[in-house]
Protein backbone atom coordinates (compact mmCIF):
# COMPACT_ATOMS: atom_id res chain seq x y z
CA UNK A 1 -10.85 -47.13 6.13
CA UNK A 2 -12.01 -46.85 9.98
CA UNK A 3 -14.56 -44.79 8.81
CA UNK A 4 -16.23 -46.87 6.57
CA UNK A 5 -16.50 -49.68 8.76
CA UNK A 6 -17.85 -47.59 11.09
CA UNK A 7 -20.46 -46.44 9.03
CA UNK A 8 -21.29 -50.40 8.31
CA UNK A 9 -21.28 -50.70 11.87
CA UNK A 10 -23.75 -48.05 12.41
CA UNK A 11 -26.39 -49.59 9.36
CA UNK A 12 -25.90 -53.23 10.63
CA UNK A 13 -26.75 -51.82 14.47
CA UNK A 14 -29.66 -49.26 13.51
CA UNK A 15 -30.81 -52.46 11.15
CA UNK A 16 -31.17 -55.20 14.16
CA UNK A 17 -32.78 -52.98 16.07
CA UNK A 18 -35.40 -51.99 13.95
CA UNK A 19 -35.85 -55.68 13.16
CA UNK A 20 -36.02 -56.73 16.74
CA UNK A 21 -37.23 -53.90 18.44
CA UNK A 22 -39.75 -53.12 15.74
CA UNK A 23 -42.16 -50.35 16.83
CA UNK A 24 -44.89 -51.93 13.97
CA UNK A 25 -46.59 -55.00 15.97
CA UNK A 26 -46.05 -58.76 13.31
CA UNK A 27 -44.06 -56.61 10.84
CA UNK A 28 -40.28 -57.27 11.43
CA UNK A 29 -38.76 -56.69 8.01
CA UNK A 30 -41.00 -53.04 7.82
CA UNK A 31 -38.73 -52.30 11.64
CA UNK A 32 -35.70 -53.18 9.61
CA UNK A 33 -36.88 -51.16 6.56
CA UNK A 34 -37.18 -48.08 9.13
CA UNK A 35 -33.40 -48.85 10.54
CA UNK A 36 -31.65 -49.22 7.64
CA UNK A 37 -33.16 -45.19 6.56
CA UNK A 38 -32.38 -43.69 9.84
CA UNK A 39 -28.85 -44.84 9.33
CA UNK A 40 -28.23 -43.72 5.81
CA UNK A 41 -30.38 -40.31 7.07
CA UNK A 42 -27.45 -40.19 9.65
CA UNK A 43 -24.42 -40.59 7.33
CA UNK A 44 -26.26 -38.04 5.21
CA UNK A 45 -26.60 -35.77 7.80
CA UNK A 46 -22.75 -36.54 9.13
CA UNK A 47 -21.15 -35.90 5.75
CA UNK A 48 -22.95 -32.36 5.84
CA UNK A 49 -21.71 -31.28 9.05
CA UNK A 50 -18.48 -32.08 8.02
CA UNK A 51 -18.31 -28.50 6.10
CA UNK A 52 -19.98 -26.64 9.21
CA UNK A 53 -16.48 -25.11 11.08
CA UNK A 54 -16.18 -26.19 14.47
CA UNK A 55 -17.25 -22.77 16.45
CA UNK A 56 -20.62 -23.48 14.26
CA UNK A 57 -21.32 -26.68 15.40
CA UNK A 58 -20.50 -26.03 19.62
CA UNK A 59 -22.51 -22.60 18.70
CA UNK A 60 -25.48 -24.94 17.50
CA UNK A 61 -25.17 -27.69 20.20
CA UNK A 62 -25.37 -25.08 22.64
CA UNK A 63 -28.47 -23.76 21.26
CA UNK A 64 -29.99 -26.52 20.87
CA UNK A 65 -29.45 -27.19 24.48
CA UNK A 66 -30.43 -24.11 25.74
CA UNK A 67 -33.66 -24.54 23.66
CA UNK A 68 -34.39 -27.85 24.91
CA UNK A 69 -34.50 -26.30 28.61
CA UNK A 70 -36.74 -23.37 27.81
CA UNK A 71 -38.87 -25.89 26.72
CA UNK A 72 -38.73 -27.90 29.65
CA UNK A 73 -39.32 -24.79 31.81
CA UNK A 74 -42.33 -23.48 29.77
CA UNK A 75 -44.18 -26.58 29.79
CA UNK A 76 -43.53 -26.64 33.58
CA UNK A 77 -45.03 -23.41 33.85
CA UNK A 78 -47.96 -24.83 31.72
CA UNK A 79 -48.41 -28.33 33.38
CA UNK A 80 -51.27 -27.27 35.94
CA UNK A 81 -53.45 -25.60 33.22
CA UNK A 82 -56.43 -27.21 31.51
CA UNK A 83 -55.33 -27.17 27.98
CA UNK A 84 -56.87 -28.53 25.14
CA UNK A 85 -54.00 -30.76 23.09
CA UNK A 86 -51.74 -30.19 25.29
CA UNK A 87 -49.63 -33.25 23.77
CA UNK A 88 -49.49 -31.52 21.12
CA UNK A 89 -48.59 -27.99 22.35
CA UNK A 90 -45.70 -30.08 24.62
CA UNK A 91 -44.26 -31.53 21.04
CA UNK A 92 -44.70 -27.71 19.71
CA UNK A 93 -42.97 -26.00 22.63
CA UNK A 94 -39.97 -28.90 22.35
CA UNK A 95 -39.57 -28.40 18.27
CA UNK A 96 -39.68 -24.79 18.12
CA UNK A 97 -37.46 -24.00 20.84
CA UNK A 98 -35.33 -26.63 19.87
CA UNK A 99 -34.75 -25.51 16.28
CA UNK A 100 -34.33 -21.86 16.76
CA UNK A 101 -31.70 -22.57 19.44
CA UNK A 102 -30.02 -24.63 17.13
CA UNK A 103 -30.12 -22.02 13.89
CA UNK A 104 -29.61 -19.11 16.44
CA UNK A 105 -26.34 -20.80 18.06
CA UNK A 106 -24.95 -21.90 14.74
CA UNK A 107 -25.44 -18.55 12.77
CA UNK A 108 -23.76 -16.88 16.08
CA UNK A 109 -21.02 -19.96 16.11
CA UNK A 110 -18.06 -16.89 16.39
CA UNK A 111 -18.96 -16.21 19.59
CA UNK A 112 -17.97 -19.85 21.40
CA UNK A 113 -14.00 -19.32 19.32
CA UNK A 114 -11.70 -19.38 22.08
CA UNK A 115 -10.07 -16.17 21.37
CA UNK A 116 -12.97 -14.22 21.64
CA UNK A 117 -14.12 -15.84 24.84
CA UNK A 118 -10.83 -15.66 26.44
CA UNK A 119 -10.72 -11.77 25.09
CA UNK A 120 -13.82 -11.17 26.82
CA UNK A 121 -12.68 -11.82 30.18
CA UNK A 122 -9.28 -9.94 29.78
CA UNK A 123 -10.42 -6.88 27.90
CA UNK A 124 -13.44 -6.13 26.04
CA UNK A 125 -12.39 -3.07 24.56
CA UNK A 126 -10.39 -5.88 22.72
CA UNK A 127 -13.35 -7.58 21.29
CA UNK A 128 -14.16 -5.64 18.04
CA UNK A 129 -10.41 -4.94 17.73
CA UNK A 130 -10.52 -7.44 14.26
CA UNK A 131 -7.77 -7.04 11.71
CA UNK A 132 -8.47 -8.77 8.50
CA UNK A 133 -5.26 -9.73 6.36
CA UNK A 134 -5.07 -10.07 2.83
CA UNK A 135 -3.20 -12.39 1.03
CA UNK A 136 -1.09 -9.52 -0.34
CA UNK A 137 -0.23 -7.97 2.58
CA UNK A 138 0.81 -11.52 3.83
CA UNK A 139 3.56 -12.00 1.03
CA UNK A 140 4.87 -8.82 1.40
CA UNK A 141 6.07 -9.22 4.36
CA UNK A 142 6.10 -6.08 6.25
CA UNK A 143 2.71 -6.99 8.48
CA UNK A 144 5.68 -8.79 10.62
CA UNK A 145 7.90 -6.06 11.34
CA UNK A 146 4.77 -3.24 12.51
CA UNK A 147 3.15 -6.35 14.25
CA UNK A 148 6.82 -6.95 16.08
CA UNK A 149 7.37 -2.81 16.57
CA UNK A 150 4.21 -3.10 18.96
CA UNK A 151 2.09 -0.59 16.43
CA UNK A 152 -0.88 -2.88 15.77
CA UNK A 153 -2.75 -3.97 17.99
CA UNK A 154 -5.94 -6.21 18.78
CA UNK A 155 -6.60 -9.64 17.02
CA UNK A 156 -5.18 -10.63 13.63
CA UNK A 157 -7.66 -12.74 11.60
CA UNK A 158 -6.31 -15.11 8.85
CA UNK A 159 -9.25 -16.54 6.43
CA UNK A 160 -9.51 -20.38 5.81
CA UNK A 161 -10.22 -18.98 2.08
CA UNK A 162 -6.75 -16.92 2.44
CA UNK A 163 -4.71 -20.01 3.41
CA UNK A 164 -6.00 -21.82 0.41
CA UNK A 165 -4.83 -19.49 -1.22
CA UNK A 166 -1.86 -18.95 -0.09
CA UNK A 167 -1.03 -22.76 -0.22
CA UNK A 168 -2.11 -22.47 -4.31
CA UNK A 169 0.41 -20.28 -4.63
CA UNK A 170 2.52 -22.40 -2.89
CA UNK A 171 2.13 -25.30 -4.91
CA UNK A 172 2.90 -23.34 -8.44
CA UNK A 173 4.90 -24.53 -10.97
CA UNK A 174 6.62 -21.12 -11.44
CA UNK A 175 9.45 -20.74 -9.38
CA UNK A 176 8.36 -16.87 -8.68
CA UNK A 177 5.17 -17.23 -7.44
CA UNK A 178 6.63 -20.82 -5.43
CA UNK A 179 8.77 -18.75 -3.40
CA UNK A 180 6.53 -15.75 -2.61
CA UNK A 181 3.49 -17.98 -1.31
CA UNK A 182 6.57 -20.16 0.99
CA UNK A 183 7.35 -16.74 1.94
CA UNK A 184 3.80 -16.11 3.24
CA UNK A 185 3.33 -19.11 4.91
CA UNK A 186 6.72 -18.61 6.55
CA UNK A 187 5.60 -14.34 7.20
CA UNK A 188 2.18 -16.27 9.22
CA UNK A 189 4.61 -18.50 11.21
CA UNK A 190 6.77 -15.55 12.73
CA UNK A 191 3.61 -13.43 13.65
CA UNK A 192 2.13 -16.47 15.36
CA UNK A 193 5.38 -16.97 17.25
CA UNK A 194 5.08 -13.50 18.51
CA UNK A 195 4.19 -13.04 22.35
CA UNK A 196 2.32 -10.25 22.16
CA UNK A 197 0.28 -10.84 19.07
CA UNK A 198 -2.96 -12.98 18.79
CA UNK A 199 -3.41 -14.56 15.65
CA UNK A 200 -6.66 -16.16 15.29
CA UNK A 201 -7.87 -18.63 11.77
CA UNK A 202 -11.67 -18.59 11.19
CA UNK A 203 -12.99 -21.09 8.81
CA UNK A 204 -16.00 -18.94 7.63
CA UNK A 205 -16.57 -18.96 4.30
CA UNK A 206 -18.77 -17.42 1.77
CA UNK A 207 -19.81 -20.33 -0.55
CA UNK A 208 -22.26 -17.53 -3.05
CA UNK A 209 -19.29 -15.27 -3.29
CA UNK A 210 -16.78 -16.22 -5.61
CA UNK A 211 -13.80 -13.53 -5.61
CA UNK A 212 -11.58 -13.32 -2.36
CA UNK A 213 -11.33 -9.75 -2.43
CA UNK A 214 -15.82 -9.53 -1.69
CA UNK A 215 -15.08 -12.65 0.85
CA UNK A 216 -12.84 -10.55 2.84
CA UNK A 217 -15.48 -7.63 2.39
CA UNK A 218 -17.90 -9.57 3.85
CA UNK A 219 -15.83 -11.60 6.36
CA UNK A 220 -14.52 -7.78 8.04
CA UNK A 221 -18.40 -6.89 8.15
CA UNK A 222 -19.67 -9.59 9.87
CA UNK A 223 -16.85 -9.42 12.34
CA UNK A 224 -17.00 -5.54 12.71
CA UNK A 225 -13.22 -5.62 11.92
CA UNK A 226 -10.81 -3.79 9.69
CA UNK A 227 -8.86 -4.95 6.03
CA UNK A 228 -5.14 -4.63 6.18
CA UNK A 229 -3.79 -5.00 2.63
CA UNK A 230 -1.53 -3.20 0.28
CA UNK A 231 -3.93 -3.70 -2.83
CA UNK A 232 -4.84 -0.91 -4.39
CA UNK A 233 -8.46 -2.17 -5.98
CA UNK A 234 -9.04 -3.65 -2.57
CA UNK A 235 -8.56 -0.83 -1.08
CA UNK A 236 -10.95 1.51 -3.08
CA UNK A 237 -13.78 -1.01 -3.12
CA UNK A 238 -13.58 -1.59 0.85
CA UNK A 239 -13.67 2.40 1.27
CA UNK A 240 -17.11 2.22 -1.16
CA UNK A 241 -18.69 -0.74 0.62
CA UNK A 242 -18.02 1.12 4.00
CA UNK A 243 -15.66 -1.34 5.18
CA UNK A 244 -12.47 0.50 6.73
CA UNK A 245 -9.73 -0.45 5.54
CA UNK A 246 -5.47 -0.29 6.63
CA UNK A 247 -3.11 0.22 3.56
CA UNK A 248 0.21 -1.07 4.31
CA UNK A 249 1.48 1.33 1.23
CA UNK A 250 -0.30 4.61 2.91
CA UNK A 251 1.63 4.07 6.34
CA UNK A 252 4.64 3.39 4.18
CA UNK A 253 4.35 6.75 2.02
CA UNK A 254 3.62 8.53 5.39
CA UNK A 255 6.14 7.77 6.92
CA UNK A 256 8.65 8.64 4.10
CA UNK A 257 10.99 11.86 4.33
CA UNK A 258 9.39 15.04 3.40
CA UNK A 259 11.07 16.85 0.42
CA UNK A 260 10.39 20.52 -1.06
CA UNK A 261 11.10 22.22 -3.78
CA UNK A 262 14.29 23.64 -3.69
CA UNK A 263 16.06 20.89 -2.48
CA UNK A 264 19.03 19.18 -4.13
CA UNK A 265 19.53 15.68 -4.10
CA UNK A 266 22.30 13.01 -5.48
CA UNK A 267 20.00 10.32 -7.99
CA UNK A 268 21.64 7.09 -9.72
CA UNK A 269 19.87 7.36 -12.99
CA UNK A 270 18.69 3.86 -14.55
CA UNK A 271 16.72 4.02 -16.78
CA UNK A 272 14.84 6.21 -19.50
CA UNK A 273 10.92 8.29 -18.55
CA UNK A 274 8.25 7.98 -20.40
CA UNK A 275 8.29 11.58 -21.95
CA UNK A 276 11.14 12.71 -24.17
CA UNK A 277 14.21 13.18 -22.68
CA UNK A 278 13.25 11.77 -19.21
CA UNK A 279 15.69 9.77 -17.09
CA UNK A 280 14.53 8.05 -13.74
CA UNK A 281 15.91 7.24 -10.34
CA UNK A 282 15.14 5.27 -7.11
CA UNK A 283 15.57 6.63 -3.41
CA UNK A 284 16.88 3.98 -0.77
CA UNK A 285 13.06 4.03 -0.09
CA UNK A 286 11.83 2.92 -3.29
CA UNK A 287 10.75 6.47 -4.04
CA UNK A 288 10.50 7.21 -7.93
CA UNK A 289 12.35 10.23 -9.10
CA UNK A 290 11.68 11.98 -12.61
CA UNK A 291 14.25 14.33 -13.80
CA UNK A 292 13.89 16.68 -16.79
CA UNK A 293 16.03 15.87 -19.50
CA UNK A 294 18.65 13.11 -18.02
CA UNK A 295 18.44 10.96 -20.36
CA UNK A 296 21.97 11.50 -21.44
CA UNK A 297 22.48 10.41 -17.87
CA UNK A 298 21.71 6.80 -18.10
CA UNK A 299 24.32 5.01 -15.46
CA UNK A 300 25.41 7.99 -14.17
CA UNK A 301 25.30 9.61 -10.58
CA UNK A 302 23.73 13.42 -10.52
CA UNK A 303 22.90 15.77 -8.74
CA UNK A 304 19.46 17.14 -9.34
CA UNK A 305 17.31 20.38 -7.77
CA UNK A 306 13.23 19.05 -6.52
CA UNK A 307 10.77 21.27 -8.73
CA UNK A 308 7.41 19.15 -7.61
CA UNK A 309 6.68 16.43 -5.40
CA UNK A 310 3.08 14.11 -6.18
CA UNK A 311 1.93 12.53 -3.53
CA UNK A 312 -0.87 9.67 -4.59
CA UNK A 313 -2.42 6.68 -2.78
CA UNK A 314 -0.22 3.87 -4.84
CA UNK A 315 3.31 6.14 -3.37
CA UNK A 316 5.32 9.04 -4.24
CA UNK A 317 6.71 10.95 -7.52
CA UNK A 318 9.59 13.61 -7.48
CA UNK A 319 10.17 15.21 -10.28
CA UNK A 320 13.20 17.47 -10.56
CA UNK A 321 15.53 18.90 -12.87
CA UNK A 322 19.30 18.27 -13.66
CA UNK A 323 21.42 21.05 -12.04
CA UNK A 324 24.23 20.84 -14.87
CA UNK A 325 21.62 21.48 -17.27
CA UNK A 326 20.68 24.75 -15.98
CA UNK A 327 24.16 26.23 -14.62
CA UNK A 328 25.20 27.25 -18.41
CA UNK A 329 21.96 29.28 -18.60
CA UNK A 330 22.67 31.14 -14.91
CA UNK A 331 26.14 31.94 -15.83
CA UNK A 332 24.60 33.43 -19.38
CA UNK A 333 22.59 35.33 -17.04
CA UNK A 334 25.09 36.88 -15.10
CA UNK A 335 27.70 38.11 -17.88
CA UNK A 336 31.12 37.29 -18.45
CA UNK A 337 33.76 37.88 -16.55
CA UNK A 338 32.79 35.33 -13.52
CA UNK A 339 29.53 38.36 -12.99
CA UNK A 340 31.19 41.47 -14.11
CA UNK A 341 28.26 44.39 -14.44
CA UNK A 342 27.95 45.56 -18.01
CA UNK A 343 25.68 48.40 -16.79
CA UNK A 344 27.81 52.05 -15.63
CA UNK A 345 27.71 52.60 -11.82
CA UNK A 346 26.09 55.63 -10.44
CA UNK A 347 25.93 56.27 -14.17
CA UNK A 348 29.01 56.65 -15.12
CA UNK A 349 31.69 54.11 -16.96
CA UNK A 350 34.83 54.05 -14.99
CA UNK A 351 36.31 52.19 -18.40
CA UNK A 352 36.42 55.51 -19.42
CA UNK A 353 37.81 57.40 -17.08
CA UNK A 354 40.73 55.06 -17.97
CA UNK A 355 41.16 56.01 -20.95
CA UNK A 356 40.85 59.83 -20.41
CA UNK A 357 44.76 60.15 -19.58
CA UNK A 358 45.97 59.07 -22.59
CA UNK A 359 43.58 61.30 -24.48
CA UNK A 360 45.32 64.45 -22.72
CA UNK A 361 48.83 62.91 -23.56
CA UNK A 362 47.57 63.01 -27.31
CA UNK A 363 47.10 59.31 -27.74
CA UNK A 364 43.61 57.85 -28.37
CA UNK A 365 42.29 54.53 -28.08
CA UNK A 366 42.33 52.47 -30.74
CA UNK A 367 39.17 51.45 -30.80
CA UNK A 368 37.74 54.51 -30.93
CA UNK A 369 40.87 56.72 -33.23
CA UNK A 370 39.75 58.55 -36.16
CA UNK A 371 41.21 57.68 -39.57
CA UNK A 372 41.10 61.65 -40.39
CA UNK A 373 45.09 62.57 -41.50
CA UNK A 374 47.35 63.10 -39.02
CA UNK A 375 49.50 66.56 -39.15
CA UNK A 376 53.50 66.55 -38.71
CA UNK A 377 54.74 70.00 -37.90
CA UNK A 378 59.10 70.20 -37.89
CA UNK A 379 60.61 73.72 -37.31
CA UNK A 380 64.05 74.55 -39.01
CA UNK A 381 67.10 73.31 -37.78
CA UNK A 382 65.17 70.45 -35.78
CA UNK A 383 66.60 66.82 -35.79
CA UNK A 384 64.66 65.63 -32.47
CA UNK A 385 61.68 62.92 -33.16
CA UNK A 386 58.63 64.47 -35.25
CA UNK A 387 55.57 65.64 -33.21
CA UNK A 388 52.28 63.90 -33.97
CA UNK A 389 49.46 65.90 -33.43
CA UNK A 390 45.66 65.11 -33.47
CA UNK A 391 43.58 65.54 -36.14
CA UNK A 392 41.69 67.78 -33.51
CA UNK A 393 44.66 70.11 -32.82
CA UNK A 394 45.96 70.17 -36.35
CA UNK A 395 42.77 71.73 -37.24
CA UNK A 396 42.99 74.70 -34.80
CA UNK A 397 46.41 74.98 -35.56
CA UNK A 398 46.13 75.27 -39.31
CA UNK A 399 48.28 73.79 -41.98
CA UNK A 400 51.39 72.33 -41.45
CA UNK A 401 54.48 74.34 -42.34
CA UNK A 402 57.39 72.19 -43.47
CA UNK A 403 60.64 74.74 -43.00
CA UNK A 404 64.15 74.24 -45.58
CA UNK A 405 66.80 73.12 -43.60
């Protein structure tokens, strides 16, 4: 409401005074005429530098200043020449100087933000030290805890475009995406409470781009800074446009536990692969693990060997296989008898040796007896047990004799 009354203020004052002080001789209301468009030129011209940031509009008063003195000193330089016009040449020198000052220091309004003047007298190998963050990276939530670990350094930049979105997010009507922009804002709050940490909002804008993801592209050119995200399409079309970038998810995956092949591991199986027969696990770290065949598994804690590991830029893949699986197959492998050697040692079978006292007691093994006839040979007058003699010796020894008692 203040405004606007100070707006009617403004046409009612710039309106007498063309009236009384008008500069056309016997033509009052044409004076008043002249007022009352200066004024609405000035709201005009107010209401557009309303959407100019504030580092744009010192950056352009300062120009404009600056230009308005070079001016002043050329034409002092100038004053004792014979020049022809030289009205006109002083009006020349005062409007071009003027207005490139003034488009010069607003196109260049970054340099007059605080943070970069109080950066320059501290450290300049601080200056370029921009870090761009994504809305992303901002709701995920582990910018704060490398920021508070001491590992990133320099100046973190936060978008006016970001916030707005952030706040969108914010405002939601689902409950999911409610509590992950509050999260953000809240993420923002703890980073800007940190000592060590300068967090810095810029309000420039790129009204002819559209998407957020080119308006931070463009944003970390201008400011010869660097993206820090977690998005993977972000990520690919900063590398293209030449714009580095820092990927949350890389740092994450790097710093991760190395495992070979070989290895064994405990996984909690929860839920099915995509291939046949597939069952999946988590590590503690998120990690994915694929194991061969576990379905059966689902629910179930096992313990698993690491055949391959695939490393890629969105995080990590183990695929292994289930140990009980494949402990059937390596006892099949190594015989029965807990690993008894089918094959003769020094080539010979000691399972026969065994059996070679019997066969010199007259006795054979089963397994291998002849079903031949068997000869019984009983002399005369003999009551003792019969003698049983090979099929072998009976035929060396001839036919058996069977005496009359």
């Amino acid at each position: 409401m203040w405004l606007i009354l100070f707006r009617a203020f403004v046409v009612a004052l710039l309106a007498h005074a063309g009236f009384v002080y008008s500069p056309f001789p016997r033509s009052p209301w044409l004076g008043l005429a002249l007022g009352l468009v200066a004024a609405i030129g000035l709201i005009t011209l107010e209401q557009r530098m309303r959407a100019v940031s504030g580092p744009h509009l010192v950056g352009a008063l300062v120009g404009g200043v600056t230009g308005l003195f070079a001016a002043r000193l050329v034409w002092g330089a100038l004053a004792g020449l014979d020049i022809v016009g030289g009205d006109f040449v002083h009006v020349l020198l005062v409007v071009f100087l003027g207005y490139v000052g003034i488009v010069i220091g607003g196109q260049k309004g970054e340099w007059f933000e605080p943070a970069r003047i109080i950066a320059a007298f501290r450290d300049s190998t601080r200056l370029y030290q921009y870090k761009v963050l994504d809305t992303s990276v901002i709701i995920d939530g582990r910018i704060a805890d490398i920021c508070e670990t001491g590992f990133l350094d320099g100046t973190l930049v936060v978008p006016q475009f970001v916030l707005r979105e952030l706040q969108q997010v914010a405002d939601s009507s689902d409950s999911l995406k409610r509590n992950r922009g509050r999260r953000g804002l809240d993420i923002l709050q703890k980073i800007q409470k940190m000592a060590h940490m300068q967090v810095q909002i810029v309000e420039t804008d790129f009204p002819e781009v559209r998407e957020v993801d080119l308006k931070l592209i463009e944003l970390a050119r201008r400011m010869n800074g660097k993206i820090v995200t977690n998005d993977f399409n972000l990520n690919k079309v900063a590398q293209l446009r030449g714009v580095p970038v820092l990927n949350i998810n890389e740092l994450a995956n790097s710093l991760k536990p190395v495992v070979l092949p070989g290895e064994v591991m405990r996984v909690f199986i929860i839920k099915e692969g995509k291939e046949a027969g597939q069952g999946v696990g988590y590590l503690d770290d998120g990690t994915m693990v694929v194991v061969d065949q576990a379905k059966k598994a689902l629910g179930r804690t096992i313990e698993v060997s690491v055949t391959s590991v695939l490393q890629t830029t969105a995080g990590k893949m183990i695929f292994c296989r289930w140990m009980e699986l494949t402990m059937p197959e390596d006892a099949a492998a190594r015989g029965p008898r807990g690993g008894e050697r089918r094959e003769p040692r020094n080539g010979r079978d000691h399972r026969a040796d065994r059996r070679e006292p019997d066969r010199r007691e007259g006795w054979e093994d089963p397994a291998t007896a002849s079903t031949g006839p068997i000869a019984v040979t009983r002399t005369a007058g003999d009551t003792g047990p019969v003698d049983v003699v090979p099929p072998a010796a009976a035929e060396t020894a001839g036919p058996a004799k069977v005496e009359p008692l």
